[in-house]
Protein backbone atom coordinates (compact mmCIF):
# COMPACT_ATOMS: atom_id res chain seq x y z
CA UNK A 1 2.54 -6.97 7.48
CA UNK A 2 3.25 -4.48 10.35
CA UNK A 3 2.49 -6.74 13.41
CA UNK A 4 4.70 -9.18 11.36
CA UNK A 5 7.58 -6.49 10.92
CA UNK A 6 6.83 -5.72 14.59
CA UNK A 7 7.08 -9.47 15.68
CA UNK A 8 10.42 -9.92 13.88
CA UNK A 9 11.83 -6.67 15.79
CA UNK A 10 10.49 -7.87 19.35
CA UNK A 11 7.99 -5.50 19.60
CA UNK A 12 4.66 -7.41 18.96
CA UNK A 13 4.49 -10.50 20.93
CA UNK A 14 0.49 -11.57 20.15
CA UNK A 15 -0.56 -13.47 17.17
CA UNK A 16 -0.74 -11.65 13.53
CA UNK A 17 -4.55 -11.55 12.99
CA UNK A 18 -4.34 -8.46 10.44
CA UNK A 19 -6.19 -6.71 13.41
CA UNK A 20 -5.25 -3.07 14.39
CA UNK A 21 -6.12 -3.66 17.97
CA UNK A 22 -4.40 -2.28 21.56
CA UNK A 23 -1.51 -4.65 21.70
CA UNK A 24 -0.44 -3.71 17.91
CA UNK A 25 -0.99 0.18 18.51
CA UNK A 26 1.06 -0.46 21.95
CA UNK A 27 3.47 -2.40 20.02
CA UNK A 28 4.06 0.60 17.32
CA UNK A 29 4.19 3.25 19.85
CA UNK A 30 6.89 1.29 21.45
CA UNK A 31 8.67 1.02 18.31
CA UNK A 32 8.22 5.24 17.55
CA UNK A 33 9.97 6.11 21.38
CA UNK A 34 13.33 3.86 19.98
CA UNK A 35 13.21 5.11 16.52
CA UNK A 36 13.23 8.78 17.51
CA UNK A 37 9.17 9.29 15.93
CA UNK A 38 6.45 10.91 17.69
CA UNK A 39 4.74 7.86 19.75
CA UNK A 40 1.12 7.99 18.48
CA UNK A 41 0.59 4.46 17.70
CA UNK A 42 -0.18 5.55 14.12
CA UNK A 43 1.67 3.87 10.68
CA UNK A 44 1.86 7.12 8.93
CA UNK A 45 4.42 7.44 6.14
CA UNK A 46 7.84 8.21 8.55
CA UNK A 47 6.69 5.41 10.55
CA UNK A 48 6.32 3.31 7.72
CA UNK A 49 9.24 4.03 6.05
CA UNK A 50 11.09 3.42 9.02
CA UNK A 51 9.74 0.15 9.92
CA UNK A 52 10.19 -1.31 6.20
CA UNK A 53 12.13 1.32 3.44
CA UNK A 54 14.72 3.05 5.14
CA UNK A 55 17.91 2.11 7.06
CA UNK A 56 17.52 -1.05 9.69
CA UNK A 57 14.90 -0.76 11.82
CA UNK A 58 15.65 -0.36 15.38
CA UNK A 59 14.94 -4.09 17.56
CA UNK A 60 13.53 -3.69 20.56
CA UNK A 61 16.61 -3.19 23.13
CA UNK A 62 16.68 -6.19 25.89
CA UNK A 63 17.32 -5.19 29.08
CA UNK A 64 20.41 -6.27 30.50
CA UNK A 65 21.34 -6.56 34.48
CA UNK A 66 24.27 -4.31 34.63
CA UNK A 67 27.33 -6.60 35.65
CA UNK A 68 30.34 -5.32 38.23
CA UNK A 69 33.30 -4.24 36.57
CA UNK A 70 36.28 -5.77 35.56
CA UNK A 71 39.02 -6.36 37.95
CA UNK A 72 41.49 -5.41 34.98
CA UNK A 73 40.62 -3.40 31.38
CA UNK A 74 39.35 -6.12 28.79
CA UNK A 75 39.77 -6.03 24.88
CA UNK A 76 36.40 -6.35 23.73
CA UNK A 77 35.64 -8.86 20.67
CA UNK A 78 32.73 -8.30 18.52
CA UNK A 79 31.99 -11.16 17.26
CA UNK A 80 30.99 -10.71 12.62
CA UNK A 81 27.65 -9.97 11.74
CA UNK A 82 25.76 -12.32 10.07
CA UNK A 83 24.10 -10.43 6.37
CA UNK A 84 20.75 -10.85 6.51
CA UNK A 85 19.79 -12.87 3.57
CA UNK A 86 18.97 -11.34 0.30
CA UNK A 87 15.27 -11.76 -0.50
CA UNK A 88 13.72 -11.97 -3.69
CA UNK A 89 11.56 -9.71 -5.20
CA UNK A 90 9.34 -11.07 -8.36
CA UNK A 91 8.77 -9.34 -11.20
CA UNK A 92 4.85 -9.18 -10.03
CA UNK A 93 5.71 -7.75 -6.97
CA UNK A 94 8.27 -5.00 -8.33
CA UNK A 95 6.07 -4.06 -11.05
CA UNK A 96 3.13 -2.97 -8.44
CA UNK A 97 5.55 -1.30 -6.16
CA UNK A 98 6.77 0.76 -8.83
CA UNK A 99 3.51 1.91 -9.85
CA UNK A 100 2.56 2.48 -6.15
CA UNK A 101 5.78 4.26 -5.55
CA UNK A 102 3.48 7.04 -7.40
CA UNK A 103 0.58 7.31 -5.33
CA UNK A 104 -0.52 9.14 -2.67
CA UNK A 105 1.35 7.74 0.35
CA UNK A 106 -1.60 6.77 2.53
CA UNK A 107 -2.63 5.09 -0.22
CA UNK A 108 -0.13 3.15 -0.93
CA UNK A 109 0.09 2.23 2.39
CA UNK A 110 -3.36 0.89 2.47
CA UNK A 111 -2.56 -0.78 -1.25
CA UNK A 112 0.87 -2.52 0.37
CA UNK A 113 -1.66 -3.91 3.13
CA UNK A 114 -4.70 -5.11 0.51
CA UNK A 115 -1.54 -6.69 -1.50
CA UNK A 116 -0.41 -8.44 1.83
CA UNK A 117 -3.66 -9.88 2.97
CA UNK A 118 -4.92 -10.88 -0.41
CA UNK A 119 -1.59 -12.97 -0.50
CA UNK A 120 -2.23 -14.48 2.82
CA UNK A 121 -5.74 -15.62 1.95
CA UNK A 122 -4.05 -17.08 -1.28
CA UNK A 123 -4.92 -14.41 -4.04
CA UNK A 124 -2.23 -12.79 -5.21
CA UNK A 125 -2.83 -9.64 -7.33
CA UNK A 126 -1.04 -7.13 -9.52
CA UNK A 127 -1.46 -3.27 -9.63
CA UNK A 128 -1.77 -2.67 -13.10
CA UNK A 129 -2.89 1.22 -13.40
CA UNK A 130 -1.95 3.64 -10.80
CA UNK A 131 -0.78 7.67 -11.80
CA UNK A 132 -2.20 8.60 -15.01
CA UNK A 133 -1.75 11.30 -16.93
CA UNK A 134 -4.77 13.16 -18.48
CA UNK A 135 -3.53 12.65 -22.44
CA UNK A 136 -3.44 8.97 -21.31
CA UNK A 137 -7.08 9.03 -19.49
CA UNK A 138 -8.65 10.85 -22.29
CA UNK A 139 -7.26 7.83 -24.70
CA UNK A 140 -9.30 5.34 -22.09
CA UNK A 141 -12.52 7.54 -22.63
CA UNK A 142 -12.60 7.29 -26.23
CA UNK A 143 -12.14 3.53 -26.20
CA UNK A 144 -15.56 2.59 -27.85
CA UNK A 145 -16.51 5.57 -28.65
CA UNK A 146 -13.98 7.40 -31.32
CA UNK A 147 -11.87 4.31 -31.24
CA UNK A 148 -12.79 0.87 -32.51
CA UNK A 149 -14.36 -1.27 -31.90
CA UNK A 150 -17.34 1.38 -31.29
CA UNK A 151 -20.36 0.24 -28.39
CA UNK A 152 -21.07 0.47 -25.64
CA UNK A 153 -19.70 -2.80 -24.36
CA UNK A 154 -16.29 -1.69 -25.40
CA UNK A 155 -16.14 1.59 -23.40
CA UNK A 156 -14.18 1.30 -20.15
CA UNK A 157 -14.16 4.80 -18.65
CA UNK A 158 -16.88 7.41 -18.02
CA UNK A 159 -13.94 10.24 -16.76
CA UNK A 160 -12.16 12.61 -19.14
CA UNK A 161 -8.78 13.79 -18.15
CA UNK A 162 -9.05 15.23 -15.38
CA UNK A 163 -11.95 13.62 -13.67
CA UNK A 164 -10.37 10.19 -12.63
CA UNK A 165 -8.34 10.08 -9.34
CA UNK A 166 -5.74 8.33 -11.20
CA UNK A 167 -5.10 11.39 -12.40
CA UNK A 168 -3.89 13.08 -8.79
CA UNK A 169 -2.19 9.54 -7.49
CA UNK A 170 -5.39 8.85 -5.27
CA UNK A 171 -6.26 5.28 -7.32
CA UNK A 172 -4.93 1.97 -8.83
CA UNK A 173 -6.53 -0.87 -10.49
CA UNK A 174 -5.71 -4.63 -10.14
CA UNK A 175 -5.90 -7.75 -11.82
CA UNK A 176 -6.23 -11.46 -9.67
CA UNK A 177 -3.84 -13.74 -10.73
CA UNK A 178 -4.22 -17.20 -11.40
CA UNK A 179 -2.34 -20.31 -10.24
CA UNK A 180 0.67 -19.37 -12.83
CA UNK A 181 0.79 -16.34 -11.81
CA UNK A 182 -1.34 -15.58 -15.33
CA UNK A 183 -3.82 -12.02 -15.71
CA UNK A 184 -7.15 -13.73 -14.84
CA UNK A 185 -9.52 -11.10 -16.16
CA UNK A 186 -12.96 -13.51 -15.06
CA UNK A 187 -14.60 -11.05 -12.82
CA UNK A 188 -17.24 -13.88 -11.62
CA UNK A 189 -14.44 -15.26 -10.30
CA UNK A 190 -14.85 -15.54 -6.52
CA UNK A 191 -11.54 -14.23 -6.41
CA UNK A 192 -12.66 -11.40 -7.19
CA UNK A 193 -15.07 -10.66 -4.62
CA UNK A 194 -12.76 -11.22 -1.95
CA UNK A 195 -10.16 -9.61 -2.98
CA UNK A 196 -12.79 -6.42 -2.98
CA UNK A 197 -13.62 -7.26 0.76
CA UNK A 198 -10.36 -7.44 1.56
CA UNK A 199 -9.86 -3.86 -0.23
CA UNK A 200 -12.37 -2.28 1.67
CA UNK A 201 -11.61 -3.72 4.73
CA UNK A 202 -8.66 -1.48 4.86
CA UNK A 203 -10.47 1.62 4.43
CA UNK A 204 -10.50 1.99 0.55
CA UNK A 205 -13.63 2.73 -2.03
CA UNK A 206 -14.03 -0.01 -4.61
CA UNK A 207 -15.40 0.92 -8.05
CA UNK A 208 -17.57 -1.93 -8.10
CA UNK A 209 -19.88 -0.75 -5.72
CA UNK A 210 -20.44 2.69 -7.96
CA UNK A 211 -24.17 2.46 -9.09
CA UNK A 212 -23.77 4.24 -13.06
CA UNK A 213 -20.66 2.49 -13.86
CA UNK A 214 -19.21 -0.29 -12.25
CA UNK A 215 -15.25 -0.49 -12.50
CA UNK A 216 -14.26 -3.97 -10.37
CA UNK A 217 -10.73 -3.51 -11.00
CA UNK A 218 -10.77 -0.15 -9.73
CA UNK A 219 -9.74 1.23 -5.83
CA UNK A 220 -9.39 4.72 -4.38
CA UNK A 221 -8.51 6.75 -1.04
CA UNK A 222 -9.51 10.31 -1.98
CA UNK A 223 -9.80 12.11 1.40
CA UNK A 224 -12.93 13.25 0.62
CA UNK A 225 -12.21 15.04 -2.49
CA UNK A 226 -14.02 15.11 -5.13
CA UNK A 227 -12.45 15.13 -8.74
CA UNK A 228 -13.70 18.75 -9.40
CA UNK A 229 -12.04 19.94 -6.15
CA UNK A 230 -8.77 18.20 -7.24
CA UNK A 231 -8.55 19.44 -10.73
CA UNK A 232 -8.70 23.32 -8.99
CA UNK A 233 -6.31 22.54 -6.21
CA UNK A 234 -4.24 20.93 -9.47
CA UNK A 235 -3.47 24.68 -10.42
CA UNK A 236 -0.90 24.27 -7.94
CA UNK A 237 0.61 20.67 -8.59
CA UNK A 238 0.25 17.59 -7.91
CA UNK A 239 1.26 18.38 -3.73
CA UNK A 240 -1.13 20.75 -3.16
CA UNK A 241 -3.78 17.54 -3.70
CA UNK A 242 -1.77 15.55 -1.72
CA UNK A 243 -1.55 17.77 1.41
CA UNK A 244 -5.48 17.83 1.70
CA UNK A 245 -5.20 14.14 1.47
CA UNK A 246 -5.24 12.63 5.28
């Protein structure tokens, strides 16, 4: 998505492979000197929200051989823009920005890319969990235990409020769509497993490789903190989580 964003503002001229490599970090740090950002060659969140959420992003500037002048003054014309055209949005697509749009930024950054490359290898996904609150985690954990039907096959957390990191906006869950764009909840489903390689290629933990309880649906980008360490810094808000976060 970014060497494509890149490519459309004259920046990136190689191929889009989905690799991070010299010419896109050359490409972005280009792009940073004309926006005003600090040149790093790093998509943080300004750069980000430059490139695709904020105003117009900056096009590369052509270079122009300067011409003599005049003999006599000249009324300019500037000729109309042409609106760029509107594009549409689905409802599947809307639906996981707005629960991303409560995460963590660098993870949502890293969701926006497993979104983009699981719809480029032709498995498009939906975000269905992302912020939780704890009331609403601690009605998960009692799913097949308090609240019927009771077993152990029914139980889909092991974390109380307060020890999931959907509870400090550092995890979502997803669900692989099918060919109608239909909740395709088969987890043998080859899908699946790629869509989980894809997920990790972009530097996020999946919960089905968790040994005591396996959560497939389930992706995270804690920083290195653990839930205990969140629930103290939590004392503080929600931020205070999120700045120890890199």
């Amino acid at each position: 998505r970014i060497q494509a964003r890149l490519k459309e503002l004259g920046y990136y001229l190689d191929p889009i492979d989905a690799d991070f490599g010299g010419g896109t970090e050359k490409a972005v740090r280009a792009f940073q000197r004309v926006a005003g950002l600090k040149a790093d060659g790093k998509v943080g969140a300004k750069t980000w929200a430059c490139l695709f959420e904020g105003p117009e992003a900056p096009a590369q500037p052509e270079t122009v051989p300067i011409a003599p002048p005049l003999p006599s003054p000249a009324t300019p014309v500037t000729a109309p823009e042409t609106a760029r055209p509107a594009v549409a949005v689905s409802p599947t697509t809307r639906l996981s920005e707005q629960r991303l749009s409560q995460l963590h930024p660098v993870l949502a950054i890293r969701a926006r890319c497993m979104l983009d490359l699981c719809t480029y290898a032709g498995i498009p996904i939906l975000i269905t969990q992302g912020l939780r609150t704890w009331e609403e985690q601690d009605a998960l954990y009692a799913k097949g235990r308090t609240v019927p039907p009771i077993g152990k096959k029914y139980i889909v957390t092991n974390a109380k409020g307060g020890q999931s990191n959907h509870n400090f906006g550092l995890a979502f869950d997803i669900v692989v769509l099918d060919s109608v764009g239909k909740a395709d909840w088969d987890t043998e489903h080859p899908s699946w497993k790629r869509a989980a390689e894809i997920g990790k290629s972009v530097g996020l933990e999946w919960g089905g490789d968790w040994k005591n309880f396996k959560d497939l649906p389930h992706f995270q980008y804690t920083g290195g903190l653990t839930p205990a360490e969140c629930r103290e810094l939590y004392l503080s808000g929600l931020q205070a989580i999120w700045d120890k976060v890199t």
